[in-house]
C-alpha atoms as a PDB file:
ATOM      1  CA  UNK A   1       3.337  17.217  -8.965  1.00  0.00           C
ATOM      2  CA  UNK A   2       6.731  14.998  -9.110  1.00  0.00           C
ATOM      3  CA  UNK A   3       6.818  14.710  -5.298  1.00  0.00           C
ATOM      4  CA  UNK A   4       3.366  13.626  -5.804  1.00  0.00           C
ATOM      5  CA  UNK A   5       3.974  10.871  -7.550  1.00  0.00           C
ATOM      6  CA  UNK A   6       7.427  10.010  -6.102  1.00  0.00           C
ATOM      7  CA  UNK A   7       5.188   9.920  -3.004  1.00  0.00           C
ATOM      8  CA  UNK A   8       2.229   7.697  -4.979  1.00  0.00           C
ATOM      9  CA  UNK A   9       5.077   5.399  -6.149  1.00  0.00           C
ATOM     10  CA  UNK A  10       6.271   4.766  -2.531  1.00  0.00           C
ATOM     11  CA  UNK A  11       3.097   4.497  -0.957  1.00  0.00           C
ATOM     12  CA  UNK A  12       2.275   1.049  -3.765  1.00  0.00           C
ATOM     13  CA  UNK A  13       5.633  -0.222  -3.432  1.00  0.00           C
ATOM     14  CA  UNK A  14       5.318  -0.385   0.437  1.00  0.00           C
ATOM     15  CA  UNK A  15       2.248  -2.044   0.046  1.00  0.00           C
ATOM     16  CA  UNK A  16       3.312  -4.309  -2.199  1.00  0.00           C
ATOM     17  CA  UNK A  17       6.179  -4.915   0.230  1.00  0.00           C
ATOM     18  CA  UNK A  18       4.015  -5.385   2.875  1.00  0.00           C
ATOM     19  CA  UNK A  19       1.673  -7.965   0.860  1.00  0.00           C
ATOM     20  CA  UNK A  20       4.429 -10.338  -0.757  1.00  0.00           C
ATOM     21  CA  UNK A  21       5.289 -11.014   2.934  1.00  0.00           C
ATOM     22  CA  UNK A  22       2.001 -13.220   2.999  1.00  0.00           C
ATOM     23  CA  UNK A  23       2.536 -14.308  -0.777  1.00  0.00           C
ATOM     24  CA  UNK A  24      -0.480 -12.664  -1.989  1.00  0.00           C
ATOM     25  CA  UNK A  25      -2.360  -9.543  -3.875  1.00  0.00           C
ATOM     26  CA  UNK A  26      -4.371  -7.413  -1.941  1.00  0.00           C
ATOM     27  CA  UNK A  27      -7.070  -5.744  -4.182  1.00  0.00           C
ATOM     28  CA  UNK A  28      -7.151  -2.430  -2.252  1.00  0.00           C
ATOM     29  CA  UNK A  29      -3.523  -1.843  -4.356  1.00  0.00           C
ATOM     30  CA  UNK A  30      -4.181   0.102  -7.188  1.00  0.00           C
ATOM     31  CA  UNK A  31      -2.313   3.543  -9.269  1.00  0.00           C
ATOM     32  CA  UNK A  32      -3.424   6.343  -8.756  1.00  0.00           C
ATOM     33  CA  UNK A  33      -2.380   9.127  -9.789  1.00  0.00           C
ATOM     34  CA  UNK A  34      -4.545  10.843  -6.710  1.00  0.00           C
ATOM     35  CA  UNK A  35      -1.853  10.816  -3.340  1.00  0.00           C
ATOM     36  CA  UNK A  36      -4.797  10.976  -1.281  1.00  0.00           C
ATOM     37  CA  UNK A  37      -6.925   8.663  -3.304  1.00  0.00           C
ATOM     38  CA  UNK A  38      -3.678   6.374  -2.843  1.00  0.00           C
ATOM     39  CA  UNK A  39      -3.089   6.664   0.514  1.00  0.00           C
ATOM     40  CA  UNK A  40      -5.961   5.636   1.888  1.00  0.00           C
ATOM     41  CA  UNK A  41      -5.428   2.412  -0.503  1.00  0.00           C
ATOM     42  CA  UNK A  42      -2.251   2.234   1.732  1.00  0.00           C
ATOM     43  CA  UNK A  43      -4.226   2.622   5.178  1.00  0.00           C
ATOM     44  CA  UNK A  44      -6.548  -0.089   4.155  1.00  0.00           C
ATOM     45  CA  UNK A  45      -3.828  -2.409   3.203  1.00  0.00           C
ATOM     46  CA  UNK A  46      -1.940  -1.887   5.965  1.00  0.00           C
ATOM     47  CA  UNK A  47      -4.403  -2.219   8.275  1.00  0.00           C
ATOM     48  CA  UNK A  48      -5.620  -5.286   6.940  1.00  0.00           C
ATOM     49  CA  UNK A  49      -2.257  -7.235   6.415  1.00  0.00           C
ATOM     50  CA  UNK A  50      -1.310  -5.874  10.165  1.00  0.00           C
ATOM     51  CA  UNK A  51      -4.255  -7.573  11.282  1.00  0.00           C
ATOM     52  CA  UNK A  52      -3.935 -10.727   9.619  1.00  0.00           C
ATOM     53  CA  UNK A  53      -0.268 -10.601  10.198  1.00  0.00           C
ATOM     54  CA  UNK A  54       0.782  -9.019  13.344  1.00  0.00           C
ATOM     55  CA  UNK A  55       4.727 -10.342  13.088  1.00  0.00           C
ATOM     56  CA  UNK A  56       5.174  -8.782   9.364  1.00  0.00           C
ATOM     57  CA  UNK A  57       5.265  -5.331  11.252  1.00  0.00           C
END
């Protein structure tokens, strides 16, 4: 259960990471205590900020 949430905790801080490159909040970022549940938050975050931002990668 700690790795899970070590893992949870790294998934929303790369996200976050990820977002304050374009200066905003994505919605998709939310805690969860759920690792799966939170990383497909991360896939659809980082698919949408990739898109929208191909240099960020």
């Amino acid at each position: 259960m700690h790795i899970a949430k070590q893992a949870n905790v790294l998934v929303v801080l790369l996200s976050f990471d990820l977002i304050k490159k374009e200066e905003r909040l994505h919605p998709a970022v939310v805690i969860t205590n759920d690792i799966n549940q939170a990383l497909i938050e991360f896939k659809q975050v980082f698919t949408d900020v990739c898109a929208k931002n191909p240099q960020a990668v």
